[in-house]
C-alpha atoms as a PDB file:
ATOM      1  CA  UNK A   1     -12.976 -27.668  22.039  1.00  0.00           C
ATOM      2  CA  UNK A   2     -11.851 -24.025  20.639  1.00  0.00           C
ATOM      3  CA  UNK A   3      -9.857 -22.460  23.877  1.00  0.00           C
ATOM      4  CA  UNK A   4      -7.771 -19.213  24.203  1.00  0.00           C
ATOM      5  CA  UNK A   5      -5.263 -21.666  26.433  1.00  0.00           C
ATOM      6  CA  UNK A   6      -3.376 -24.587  25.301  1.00  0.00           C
ATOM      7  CA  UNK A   7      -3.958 -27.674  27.314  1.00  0.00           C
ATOM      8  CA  UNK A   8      -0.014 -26.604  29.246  1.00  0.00           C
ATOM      9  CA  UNK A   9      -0.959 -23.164  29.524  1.00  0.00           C
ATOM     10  CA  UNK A  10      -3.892 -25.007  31.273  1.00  0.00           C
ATOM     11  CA  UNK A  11      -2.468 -27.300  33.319  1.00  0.00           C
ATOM     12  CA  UNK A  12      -0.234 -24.576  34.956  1.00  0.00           C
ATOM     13  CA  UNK A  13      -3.549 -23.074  36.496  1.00  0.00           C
ATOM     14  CA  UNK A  14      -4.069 -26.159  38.583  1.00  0.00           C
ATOM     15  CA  UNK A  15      -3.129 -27.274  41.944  1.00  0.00           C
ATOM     16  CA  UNK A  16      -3.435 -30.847  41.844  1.00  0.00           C
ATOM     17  CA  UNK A  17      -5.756 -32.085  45.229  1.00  0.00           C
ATOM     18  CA  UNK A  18      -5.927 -34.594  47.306  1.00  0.00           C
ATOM     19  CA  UNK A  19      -7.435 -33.851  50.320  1.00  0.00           C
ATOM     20  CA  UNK A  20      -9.346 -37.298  51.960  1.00  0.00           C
ATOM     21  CA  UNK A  21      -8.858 -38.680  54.924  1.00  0.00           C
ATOM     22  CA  UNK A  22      -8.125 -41.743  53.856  1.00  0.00           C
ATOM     23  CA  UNK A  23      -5.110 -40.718  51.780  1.00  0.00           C
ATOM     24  CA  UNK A  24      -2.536 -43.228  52.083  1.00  0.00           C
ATOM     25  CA  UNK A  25       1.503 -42.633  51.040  1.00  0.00           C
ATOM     26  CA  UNK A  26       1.013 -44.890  47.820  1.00  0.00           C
ATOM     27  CA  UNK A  27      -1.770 -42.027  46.984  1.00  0.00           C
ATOM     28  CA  UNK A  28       0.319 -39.060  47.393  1.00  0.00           C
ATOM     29  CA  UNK A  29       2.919 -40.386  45.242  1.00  0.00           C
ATOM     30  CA  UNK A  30       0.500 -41.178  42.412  1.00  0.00           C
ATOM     31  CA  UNK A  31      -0.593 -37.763  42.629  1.00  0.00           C
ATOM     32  CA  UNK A  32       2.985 -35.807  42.600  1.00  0.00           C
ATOM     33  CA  UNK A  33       4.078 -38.722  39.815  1.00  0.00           C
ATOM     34  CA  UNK A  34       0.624 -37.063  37.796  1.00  0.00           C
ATOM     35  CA  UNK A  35       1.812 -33.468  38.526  1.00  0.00           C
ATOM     36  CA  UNK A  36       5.161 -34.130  37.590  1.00  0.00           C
ATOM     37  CA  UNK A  37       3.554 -35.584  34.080  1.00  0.00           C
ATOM     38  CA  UNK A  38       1.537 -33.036  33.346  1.00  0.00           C
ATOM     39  CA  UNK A  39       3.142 -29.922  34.082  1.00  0.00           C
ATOM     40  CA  UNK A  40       0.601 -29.003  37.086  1.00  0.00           C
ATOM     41  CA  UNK A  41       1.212 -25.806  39.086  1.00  0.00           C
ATOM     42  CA  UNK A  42       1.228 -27.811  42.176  1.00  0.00           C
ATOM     43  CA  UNK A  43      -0.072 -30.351  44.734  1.00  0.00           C
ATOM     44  CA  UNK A  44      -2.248 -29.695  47.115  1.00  0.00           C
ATOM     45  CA  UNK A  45      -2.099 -31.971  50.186  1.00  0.00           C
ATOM     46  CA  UNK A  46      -3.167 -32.330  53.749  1.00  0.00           C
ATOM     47  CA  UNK A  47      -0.304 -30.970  56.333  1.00  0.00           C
ATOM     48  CA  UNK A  48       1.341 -34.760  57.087  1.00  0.00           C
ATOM     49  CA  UNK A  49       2.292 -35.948  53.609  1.00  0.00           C
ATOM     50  CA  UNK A  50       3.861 -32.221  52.665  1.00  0.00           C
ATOM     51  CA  UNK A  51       7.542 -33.520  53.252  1.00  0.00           C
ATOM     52  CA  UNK A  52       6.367 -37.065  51.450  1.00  0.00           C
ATOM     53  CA  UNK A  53       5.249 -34.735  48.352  1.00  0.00           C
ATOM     54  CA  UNK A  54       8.717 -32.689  48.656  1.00  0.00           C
ATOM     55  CA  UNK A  55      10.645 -35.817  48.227  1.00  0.00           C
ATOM     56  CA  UNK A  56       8.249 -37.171  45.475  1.00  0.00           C
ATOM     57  CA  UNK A  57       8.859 -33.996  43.516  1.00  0.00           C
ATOM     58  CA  UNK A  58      12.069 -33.462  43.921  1.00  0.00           C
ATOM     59  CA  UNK A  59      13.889 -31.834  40.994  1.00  0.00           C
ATOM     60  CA  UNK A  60      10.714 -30.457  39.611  1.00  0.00           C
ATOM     61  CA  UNK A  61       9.214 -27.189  39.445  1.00  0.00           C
ATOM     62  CA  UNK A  62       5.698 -28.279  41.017  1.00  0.00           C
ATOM     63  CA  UNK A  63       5.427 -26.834  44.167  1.00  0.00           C
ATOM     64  CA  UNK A  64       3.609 -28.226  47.106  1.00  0.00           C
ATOM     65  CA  UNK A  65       0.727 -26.724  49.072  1.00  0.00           C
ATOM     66  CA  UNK A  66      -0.653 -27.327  52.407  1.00  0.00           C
ATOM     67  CA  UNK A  67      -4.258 -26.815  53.494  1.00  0.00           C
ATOM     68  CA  UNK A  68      -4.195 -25.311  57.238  1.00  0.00           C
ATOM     69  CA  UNK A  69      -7.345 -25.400  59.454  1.00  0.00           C
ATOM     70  CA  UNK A  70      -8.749 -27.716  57.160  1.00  0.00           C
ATOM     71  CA  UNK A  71     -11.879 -27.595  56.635  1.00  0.00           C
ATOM     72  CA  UNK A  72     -13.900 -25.742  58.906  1.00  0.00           C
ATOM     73  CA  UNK A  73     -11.469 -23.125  59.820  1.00  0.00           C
ATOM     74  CA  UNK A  74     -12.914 -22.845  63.769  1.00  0.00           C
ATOM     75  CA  UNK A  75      -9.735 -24.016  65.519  1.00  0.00           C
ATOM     76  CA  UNK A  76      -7.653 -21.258  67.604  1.00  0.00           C
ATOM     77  CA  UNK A  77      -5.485 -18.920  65.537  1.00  0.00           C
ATOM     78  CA  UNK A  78      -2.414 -20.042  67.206  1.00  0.00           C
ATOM     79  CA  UNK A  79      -3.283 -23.595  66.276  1.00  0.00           C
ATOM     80  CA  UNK A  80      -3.278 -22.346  62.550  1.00  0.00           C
ATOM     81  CA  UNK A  81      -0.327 -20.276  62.798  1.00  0.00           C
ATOM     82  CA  UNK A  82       1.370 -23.348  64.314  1.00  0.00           C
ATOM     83  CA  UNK A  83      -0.177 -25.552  61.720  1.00  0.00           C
ATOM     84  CA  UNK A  84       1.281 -22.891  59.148  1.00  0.00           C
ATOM     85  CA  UNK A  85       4.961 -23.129  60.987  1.00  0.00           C
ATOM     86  CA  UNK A  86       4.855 -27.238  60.759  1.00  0.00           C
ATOM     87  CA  UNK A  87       4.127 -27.107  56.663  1.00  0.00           C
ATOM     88  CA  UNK A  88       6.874 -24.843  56.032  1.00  0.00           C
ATOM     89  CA  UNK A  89       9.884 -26.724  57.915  1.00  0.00           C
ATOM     90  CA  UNK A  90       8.172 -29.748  56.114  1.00  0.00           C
ATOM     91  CA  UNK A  91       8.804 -27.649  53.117  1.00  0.00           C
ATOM     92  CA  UNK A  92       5.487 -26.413  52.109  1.00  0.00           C
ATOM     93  CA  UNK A  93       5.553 -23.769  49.138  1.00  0.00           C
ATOM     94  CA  UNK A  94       1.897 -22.596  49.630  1.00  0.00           C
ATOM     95  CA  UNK A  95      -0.860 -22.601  52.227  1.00  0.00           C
ATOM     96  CA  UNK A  96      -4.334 -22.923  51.919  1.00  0.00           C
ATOM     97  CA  UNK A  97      -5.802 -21.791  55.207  1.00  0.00           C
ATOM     98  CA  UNK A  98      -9.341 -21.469  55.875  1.00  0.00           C
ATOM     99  CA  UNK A  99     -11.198 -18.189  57.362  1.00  0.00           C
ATOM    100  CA  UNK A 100     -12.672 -18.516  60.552  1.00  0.00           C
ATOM    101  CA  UNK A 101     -16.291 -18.287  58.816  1.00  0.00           C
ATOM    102  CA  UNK A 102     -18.531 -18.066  62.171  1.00  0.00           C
ATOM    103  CA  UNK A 103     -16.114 -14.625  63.502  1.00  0.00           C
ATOM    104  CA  UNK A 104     -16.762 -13.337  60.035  1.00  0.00           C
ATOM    105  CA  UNK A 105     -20.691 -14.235  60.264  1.00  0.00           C
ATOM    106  CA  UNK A 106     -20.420 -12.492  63.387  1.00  0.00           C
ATOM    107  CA  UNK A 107     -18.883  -9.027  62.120  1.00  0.00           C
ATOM    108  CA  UNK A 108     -15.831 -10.270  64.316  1.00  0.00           C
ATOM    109  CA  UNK A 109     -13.387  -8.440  61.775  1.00  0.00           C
ATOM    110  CA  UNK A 110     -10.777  -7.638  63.865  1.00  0.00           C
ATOM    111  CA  UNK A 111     -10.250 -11.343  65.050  1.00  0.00           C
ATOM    112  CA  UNK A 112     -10.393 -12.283  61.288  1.00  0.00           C
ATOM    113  CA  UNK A 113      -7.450  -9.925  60.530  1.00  0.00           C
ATOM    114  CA  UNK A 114      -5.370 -10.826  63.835  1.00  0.00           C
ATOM    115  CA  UNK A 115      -5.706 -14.385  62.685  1.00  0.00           C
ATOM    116  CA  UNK A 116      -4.826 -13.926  59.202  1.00  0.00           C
ATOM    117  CA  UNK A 117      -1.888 -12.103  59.800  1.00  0.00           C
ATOM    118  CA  UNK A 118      -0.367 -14.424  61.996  1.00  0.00           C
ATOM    119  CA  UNK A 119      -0.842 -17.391  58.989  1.00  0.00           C
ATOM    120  CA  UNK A 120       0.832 -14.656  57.009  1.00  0.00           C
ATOM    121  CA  UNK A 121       3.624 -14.098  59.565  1.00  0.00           C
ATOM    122  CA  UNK A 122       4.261 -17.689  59.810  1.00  0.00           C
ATOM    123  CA  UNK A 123       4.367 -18.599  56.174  1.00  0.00           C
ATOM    124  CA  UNK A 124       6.850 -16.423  55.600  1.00  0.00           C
ATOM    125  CA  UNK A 125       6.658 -15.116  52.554  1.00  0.00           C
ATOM    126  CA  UNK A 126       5.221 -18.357  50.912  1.00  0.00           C
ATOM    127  CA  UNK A 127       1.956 -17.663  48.885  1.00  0.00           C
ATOM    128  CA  UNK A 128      -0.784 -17.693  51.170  1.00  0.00           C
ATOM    129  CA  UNK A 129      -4.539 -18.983  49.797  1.00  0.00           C
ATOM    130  CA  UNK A 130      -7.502 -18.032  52.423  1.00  0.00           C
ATOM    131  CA  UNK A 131     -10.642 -19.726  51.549  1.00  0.00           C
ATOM    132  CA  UNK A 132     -14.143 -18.371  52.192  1.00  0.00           C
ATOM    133  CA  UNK A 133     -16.044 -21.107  52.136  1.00  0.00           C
ATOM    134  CA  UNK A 134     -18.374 -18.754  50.056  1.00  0.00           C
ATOM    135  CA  UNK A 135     -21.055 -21.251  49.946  1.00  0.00           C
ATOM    136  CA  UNK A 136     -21.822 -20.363  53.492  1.00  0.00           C
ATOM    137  CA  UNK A 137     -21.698 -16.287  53.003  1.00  0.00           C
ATOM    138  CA  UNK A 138     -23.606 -13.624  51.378  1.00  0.00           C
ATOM    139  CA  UNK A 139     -22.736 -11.390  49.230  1.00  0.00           C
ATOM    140  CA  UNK A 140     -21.637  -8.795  51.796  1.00  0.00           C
ATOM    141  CA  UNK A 141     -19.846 -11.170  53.524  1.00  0.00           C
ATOM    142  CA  UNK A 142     -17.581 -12.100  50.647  1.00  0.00           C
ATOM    143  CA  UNK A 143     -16.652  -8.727  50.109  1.00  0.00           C
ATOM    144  CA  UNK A 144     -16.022  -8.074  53.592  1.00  0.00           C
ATOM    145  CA  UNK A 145     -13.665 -11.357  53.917  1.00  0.00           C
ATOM    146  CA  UNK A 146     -12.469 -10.183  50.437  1.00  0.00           C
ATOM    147  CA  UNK A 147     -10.887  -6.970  51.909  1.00  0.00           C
ATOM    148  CA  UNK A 148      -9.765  -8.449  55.048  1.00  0.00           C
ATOM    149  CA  UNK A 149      -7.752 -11.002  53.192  1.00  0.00           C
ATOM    150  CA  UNK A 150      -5.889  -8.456  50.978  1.00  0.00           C
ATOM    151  CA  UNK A 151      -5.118  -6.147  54.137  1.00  0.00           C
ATOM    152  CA  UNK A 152      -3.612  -9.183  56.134  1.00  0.00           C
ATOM    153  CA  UNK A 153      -0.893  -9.650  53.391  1.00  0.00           C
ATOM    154  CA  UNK A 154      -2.500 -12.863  52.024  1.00  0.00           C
ATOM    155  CA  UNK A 155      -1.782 -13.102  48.036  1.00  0.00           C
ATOM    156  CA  UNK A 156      -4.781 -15.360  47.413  1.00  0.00           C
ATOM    157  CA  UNK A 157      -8.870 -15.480  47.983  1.00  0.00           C
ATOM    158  CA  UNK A 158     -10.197 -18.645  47.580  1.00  0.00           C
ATOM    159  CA  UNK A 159     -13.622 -19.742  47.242  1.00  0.00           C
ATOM    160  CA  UNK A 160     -14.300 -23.350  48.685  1.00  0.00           C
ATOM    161  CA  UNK A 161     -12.407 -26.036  50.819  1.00  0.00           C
ATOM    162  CA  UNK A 162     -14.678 -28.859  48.676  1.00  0.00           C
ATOM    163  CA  UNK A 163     -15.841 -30.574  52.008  1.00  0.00           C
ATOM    164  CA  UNK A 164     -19.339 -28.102  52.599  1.00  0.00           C
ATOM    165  CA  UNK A 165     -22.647 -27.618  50.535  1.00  0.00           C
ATOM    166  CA  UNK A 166     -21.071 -26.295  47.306  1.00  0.00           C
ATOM    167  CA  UNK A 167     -18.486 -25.303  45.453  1.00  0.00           C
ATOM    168  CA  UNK A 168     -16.777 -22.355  43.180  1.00  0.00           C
ATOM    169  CA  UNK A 169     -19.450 -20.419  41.225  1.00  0.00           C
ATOM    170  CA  UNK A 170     -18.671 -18.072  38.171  1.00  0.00           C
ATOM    171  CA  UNK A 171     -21.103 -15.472  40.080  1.00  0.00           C
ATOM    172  CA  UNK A 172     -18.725 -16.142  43.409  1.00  0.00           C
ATOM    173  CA  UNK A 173     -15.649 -15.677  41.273  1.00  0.00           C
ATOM    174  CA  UNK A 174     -16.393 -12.644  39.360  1.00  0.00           C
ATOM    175  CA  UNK A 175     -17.270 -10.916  43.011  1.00  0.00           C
ATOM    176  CA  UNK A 176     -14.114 -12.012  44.430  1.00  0.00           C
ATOM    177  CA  UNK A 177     -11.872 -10.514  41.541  1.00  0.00           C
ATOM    178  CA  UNK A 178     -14.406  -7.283  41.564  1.00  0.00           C
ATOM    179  CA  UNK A 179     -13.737  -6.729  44.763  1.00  0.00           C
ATOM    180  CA  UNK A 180      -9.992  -7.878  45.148  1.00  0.00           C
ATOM    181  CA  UNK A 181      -8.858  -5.981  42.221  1.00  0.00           C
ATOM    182  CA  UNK A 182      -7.228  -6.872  38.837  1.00  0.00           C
ATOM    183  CA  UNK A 183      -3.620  -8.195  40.749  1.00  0.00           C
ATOM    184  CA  UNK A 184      -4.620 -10.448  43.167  1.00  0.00           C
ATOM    185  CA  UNK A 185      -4.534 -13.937  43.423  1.00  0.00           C
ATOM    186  CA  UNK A 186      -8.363 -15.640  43.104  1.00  0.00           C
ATOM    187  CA  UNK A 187      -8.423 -19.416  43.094  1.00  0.00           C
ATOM    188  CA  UNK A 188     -11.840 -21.149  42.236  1.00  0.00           C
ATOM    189  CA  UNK A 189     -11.842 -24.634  43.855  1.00  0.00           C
ATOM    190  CA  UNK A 190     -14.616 -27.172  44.547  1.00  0.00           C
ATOM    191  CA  UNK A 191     -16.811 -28.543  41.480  1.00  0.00           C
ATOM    192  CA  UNK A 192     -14.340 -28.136  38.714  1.00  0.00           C
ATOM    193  CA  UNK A 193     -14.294 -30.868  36.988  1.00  0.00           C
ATOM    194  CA  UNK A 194     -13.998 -30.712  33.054  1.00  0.00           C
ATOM    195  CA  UNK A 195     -12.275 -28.084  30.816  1.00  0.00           C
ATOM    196  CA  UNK A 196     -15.167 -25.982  30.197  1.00  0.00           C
ATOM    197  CA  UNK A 197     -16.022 -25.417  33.621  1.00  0.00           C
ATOM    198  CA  UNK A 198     -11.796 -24.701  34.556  1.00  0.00           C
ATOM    199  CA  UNK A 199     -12.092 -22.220  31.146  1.00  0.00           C
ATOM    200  CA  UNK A 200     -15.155 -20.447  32.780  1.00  0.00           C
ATOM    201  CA  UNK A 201     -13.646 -19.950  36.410  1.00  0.00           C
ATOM    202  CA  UNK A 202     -10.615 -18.238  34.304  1.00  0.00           C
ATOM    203  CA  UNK A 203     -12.729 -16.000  32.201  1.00  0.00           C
ATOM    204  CA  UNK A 204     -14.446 -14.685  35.391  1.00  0.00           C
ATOM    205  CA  UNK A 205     -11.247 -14.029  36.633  1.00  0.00           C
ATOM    206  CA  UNK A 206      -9.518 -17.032  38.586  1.00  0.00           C
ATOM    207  CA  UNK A 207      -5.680 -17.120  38.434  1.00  0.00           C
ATOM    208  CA  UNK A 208      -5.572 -20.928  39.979  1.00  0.00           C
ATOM    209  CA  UNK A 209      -7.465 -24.055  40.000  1.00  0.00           C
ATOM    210  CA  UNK A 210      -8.003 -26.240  42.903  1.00  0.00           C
ATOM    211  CA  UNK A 211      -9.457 -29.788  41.433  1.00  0.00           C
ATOM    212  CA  UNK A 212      -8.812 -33.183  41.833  1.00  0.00           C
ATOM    213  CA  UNK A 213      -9.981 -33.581  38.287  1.00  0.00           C
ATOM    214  CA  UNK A 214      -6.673 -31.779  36.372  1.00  0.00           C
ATOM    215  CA  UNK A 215      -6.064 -34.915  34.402  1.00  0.00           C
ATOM    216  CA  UNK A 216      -9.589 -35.253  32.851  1.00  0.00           C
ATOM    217  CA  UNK A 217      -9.550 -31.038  32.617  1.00  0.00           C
ATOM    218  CA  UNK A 218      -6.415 -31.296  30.492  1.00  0.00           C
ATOM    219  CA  UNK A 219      -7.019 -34.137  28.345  1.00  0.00           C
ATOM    220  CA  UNK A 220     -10.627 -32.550  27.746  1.00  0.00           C
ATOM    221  CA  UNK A 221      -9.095 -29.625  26.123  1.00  0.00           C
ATOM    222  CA  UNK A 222      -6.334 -31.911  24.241  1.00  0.00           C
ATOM    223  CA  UNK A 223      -9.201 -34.365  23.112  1.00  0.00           C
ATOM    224  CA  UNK A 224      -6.933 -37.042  25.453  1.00  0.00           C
ATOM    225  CA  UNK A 225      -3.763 -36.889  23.306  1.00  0.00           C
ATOM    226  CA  UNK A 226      -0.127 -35.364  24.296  1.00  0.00           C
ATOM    227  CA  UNK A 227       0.537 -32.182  25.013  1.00  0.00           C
END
Protein backbone atom coordinates (compact mmCIF):
# COMPACT_ATOMS: atom_id res chain seq x y z
CA UNK A 1 0.00 0.00 0.00
CA UNK A 2 1.17 3.73 -1.09
CA UNK A 3 2.16 5.39 2.55
CA UNK A 4 3.86 8.77 3.38
CA UNK A 5 5.89 6.47 6.18
CA UNK A 6 8.21 3.71 5.57
CA UNK A 7 7.37 0.56 7.39
CA UNK A 8 10.61 1.89 10.25
CA UNK A 9 9.37 5.24 10.26
CA UNK A 10 6.24 3.17 11.22
CA UNK A 11 7.26 0.96 13.57
CA UNK A 12 8.80 3.81 15.71
CA UNK A 13 5.11 5.05 16.35
CA UNK A 14 4.30 1.90 18.25
CA UNK A 15 4.44 0.81 21.75
CA UNK A 16 4.43 -2.77 21.59
CA UNK A 17 1.43 -4.22 24.28
CA UNK A 18 0.92 -6.77 26.26
CA UNK A 19 -1.35 -6.18 28.79
CA UNK A 20 -3.36 -9.78 29.91
CA UNK A 21 -3.53 -11.16 32.90
CA UNK A 22 -2.33 -14.15 32.07
CA UNK A 23 1.03 -12.88 30.82
CA UNK A 24 3.62 -15.20 31.77
CA UNK A 25 7.73 -14.31 31.78
CA UNK A 26 8.24 -16.55 28.55
CA UNK A 27 5.56 -13.88 27.03
CA UNK A 28 7.25 -10.77 27.94
CA UNK A 29 10.40 -11.88 26.52
CA UNK A 30 8.84 -12.80 23.18
CA UNK A 31 7.48 -9.48 23.10
CA UNK A 32 10.80 -7.27 23.97
CA UNK A 33 12.77 -10.06 21.56
CA UNK A 34 9.83 -8.62 18.73
CA UNK A 35 10.52 -4.96 19.72
CA UNK A 36 14.04 -5.37 19.66
CA UNK A 37 13.48 -6.88 15.87
CA UNK A 38 11.54 -4.48 14.63
CA UNK A 39 12.67 -1.27 15.74
CA UNK A 40 9.39 -0.58 18.00
CA UNK A 41 9.24 2.63 20.07
CA UNK A 42 8.63 0.58 23.08
CA UNK A 43 6.91 -2.08 25.23
CA UNK A 44 4.16 -1.61 26.98
CA UNK A 45 3.70 -3.92 30.00
CA UNK A 46 1.79 -4.40 33.18
CA UNK A 47 3.80 -2.88 36.40
CA UNK A 48 5.47 -6.55 37.56
CA UNK A 49 7.36 -7.62 34.44
CA UNK A 50 8.84 -3.78 33.91
CA UNK A 51 12.34 -4.82 35.41
CA UNK A 52 11.92 -8.41 33.39
CA UNK A 53 11.45 -6.12 30.10
CA UNK A 54 14.57 -3.84 31.26
CA UNK A 55 16.77 -6.81 31.35
CA UNK A 56 15.25 -8.29 28.08
CA UNK A 57 16.10 -5.06 26.33
CA UNK A 58 19.06 -4.30 27.53
CA UNK A 59 21.43 -2.50 25.15
CA UNK A 60 18.62 -1.34 23.01
CA UNK A 61 16.98 1.82 22.45
CA UNK A 62 13.27 0.46 23.09
CA UNK A 63 12.10 1.83 26.06
CA UNK A 64 9.71 0.27 28.45
CA UNK A 65 6.32 1.53 29.62
CA UNK A 66 4.19 0.79 32.50
CA UNK A 67 0.40 1.02 32.63
CA UNK A 68 -0.59 2.47 36.27
CA UNK A 69 -4.19 2.13 37.61
CA UNK A 70 -4.79 -0.25 35.05
CA UNK A 71 -7.69 -0.35 33.75
CA UNK A 72 -10.35 1.32 35.43
CA UNK A 73 -8.42 4.09 36.91
CA UNK A 74 -10.84 4.21 40.37
CA UNK A 75 -8.13 3.25 42.87
CA UNK A 76 -6.85 6.12 45.40
CA UNK A 77 -4.40 8.63 43.94
CA UNK A 78 -1.78 7.71 46.34
CA UNK A 79 -2.12 4.12 45.23
CA UNK A 80 -1.27 5.42 41.62
CA UNK A 81 1.37 7.69 42.60
CA UNK A 82 2.84 4.73 44.51
CA UNK A 83 2.17 2.45 41.62
CA UNK A 84 4.03 5.25 39.49
CA UNK A 85 7.13 5.25 42.20
CA UNK A 86 7.39 1.15 41.97
CA UNK A 87 7.71 1.29 37.82
CA UNK A 88 10.36 3.75 37.90
CA UNK A 89 12.92 2.06 40.49
CA UNK A 90 11.95 -1.05 38.33
CA UNK A 91 13.16 1.13 35.58
CA UNK A 92 10.12 2.14 33.76
CA UNK A 93 10.74 4.83 30.89
CA UNK A 94 7.01 5.73 30.44
CA UNK A 95 3.69 5.49 32.25
CA UNK A 96 0.44 4.92 31.07
CA UNK A 97 -1.89 5.90 33.88
CA UNK A 98 -5.50 5.95 33.63
CA UNK A 99 -7.90 9.07 34.58
CA UNK A 100 -10.11 8.59 37.30
CA UNK A 101 -13.18 8.59 34.70
CA UNK A 102 -16.20 8.60 37.38
CA UNK A 103 -14.46 12.18 39.26
CA UNK A 104 -14.30 13.47 35.74
CA UNK A 105 -18.08 12.29 34.97
CA UNK A 106 -18.74 14.01 38.05
CA UNK A 107 -17.19 17.59 37.20
CA UNK A 108 -14.71 16.54 40.11
CA UNK A 109 -11.84 18.57 38.26
CA UNK A 110 -9.91 19.53 40.94
CA UNK A 111 -9.43 15.86 42.23
CA UNK A 112 -8.55 14.96 38.56
CA UNK A 113 -5.69 17.54 38.56
CA UNK A 114 -4.45 16.74 42.29
CA UNK A 115 -4.23 13.18 41.11
CA UNK A 116 -2.53 13.75 37.96
CA UNK A 117 0.02 15.77 39.27
CA UNK A 118 1.10 13.54 41.79
CA UNK A 119 1.62 10.59 38.77
CA UNK A 120 3.54 13.46 37.27
CA UNK A 121 5.54 14.18 40.45
CA UNK A 122 6.36 10.64 40.86
CA UNK A 123 7.45 9.80 37.37
CA UNK A 124 9.83 12.15 37.44
CA UNK A 125 10.32 13.48 34.44
CA UNK A 126 9.58 10.17 32.50
CA UNK A 127 6.89 10.66 29.71
CA UNK A 128 3.67 10.40 31.23
CA UNK A 129 0.49 8.87 28.95
CA UNK A 130 -3.10 9.56 30.74
CA UNK A 131 -5.78 7.66 29.11
CA UNK A 132 -9.42 8.75 28.84
CA UNK A 133 -11.04 5.89 28.31
CA UNK A 134 -12.94 8.10 25.70
CA UNK A 135 -15.31 5.42 24.93
CA UNK A 136 -17.01 6.20 28.16
CA UNK A 137 -17.07 10.28 27.70
CA UNK A 138 -18.69 12.82 25.64
CA UNK A 139 -17.48 15.14 23.77
CA UNK A 140 -17.25 17.77 26.52
CA UNK A 141 -15.79 15.51 28.65
CA UNK A 142 -12.81 14.78 26.45
CA UNK A 143 -12.02 18.22 26.15
CA UNK A 144 -12.34 18.87 29.67
CA UNK A 145 -9.91 15.76 30.60
CA UNK A 146 -7.96 17.06 27.53
CA UNK A 147 -7.04 20.36 29.34
CA UNK A 148 -6.65 18.92 32.67
CA UNK A 149 -4.05 16.55 31.39
CA UNK A 150 -1.88 19.25 29.71
CA UNK A 151 -2.10 21.56 32.95
CA UNK A 152 -0.93 18.61 35.28
CA UNK A 153 2.42 18.38 33.31
CA UNK A 154 1.45 15.08 31.60
CA UNK A 155 3.17 14.95 27.92
CA UNK A 156 0.60 12.50 26.57
CA UNK A 157 -3.48 12.08 26.09
CA UNK A 158 -4.43 8.83 25.37
CA UNK A 159 -7.57 7.49 24.19
CA UNK A 160 -8.33 3.83 25.43
CA UNK A 161 -6.84 1.25 27.98
CA UNK A 162 -8.29 -1.69 25.34
CA UNK A 163 -10.13 -3.54 28.28
CA UNK A 164 -13.83 -1.33 27.96
CA UNK A 165 -16.53 -1.05 25.12
CA UNK A 166 -14.29 0.42 22.39
CA UNK A 167 -11.40 1.63 21.25
CA UNK A 168 -9.40 4.72 19.47
CA UNK A 169 -11.62 6.49 16.89
CA UNK A 170 -10.27 8.93 14.13
CA UNK A 171 -13.29 11.32 15.35
CA UNK A 172 -11.79 10.77 19.17
CA UNK A 173 -8.31 11.49 17.88
CA UNK A 174 -8.77 14.49 15.83
CA UNK A 175 -10.67 16.10 19.13
CA UNK A 176 -7.90 15.21 21.31
CA UNK A 177 -5.11 16.91 19.07
CA UNK A 178 -7.80 19.95 18.44
CA UNK A 179 -8.00 20.50 21.70
CA UNK A 180 -4.40 19.62 23.03
CA UNK A 181 -2.71 21.63 20.48
CA UNK A 182 -0.22 20.91 17.62
CA UNK A 183 2.88 19.82 20.39
CA UNK A 184 1.47 17.47 22.48
CA UNK A 185 1.74 13.99 22.77
CA UNK A 186 -1.75 12.02 21.50
CA UNK A 187 -1.53 8.25 21.49
CA UNK A 188 -4.48 6.29 19.80
CA UNK A 189 -4.64 2.79 21.38
CA UNK A 190 -7.31 0.05 21.36
CA UNK A 191 -8.55 -1.43 17.84
CA UNK A 192 -5.50 -0.81 15.79
CA UNK A 193 -4.82 -3.50 14.14
CA UNK A 194 -3.55 -3.27 10.41
CA UNK A 195 -1.51 -0.49 8.67
CA UNK A 196 -4.30 1.41 7.33
CA UNK A 197 -6.03 1.86 10.42
CA UNK A 198 -2.24 2.86 12.40
CA UNK A 199 -1.85 5.36 9.01
CA UNK A 200 -5.34 6.89 9.81
CA UNK A 201 -4.84 7.44 13.70
CA UNK A 202 -1.51 9.40 12.42
CA UNK A 203 -3.18 11.51 9.84
CA UNK A 204 -5.74 12.65 12.49
CA UNK A 205 -3.02 13.52 14.50
CA UNK A 206 -1.62 10.62 16.84
CA UNK A 207 2.13 10.81 17.66
CA UNK A 208 2.12 6.99 19.20
CA UNK A 209 0.52 3.74 18.76
CA UNK A 210 -0.58 1.48 21.44
CA UNK A 211 -1.35 -2.14 19.66
CA UNK A 212 -0.58 -5.49 20.23
CA UNK A 213 -0.78 -5.92 16.50
CA UNK A 214 2.76 -3.86 15.48
CA UNK A 215 4.07 -6.91 13.74
CA UNK A 216 1.09 -7.48 11.35
CA UNK A 217 0.88 -3.27 11.11
CA UNK A 218 4.46 -3.27 9.85
CA UNK A 219 4.63 -6.12 7.64
CA UNK A 220 1.18 -4.78 6.14
CA UNK A 221 2.86 -1.73 4.94
CA UNK A 222 6.16 -3.79 3.83
CA UNK A 223 3.86 -6.42 2.02
CA UNK A 224 5.65 -8.97 4.87
CA UNK A 225 9.24 -8.55 3.60
CA UNK A 226 12.39 -6.79 5.47
CA UNK A 227 12.62 -3.58 6.32
Amino acid sequence: MSSPLSPAQLAAYIDHTLLKPDTSAAHIEKLCAEAREHHFFSVCVNGSWVAAARHFLEDTDVKVASVVGFPLGAMTSDAKRFETECAIDDGAHEIDVVLNIARLKAGDDQYVLRELIDVVEAADERAVKVILETCLLNDEEKVRACKLVVESGAHFVKTSTGFSTAGATIADVKLMRETVGPKFGVKASGGVRDAQTALAMIEAGATRLGTSSGIAIVQGLSGGGTY
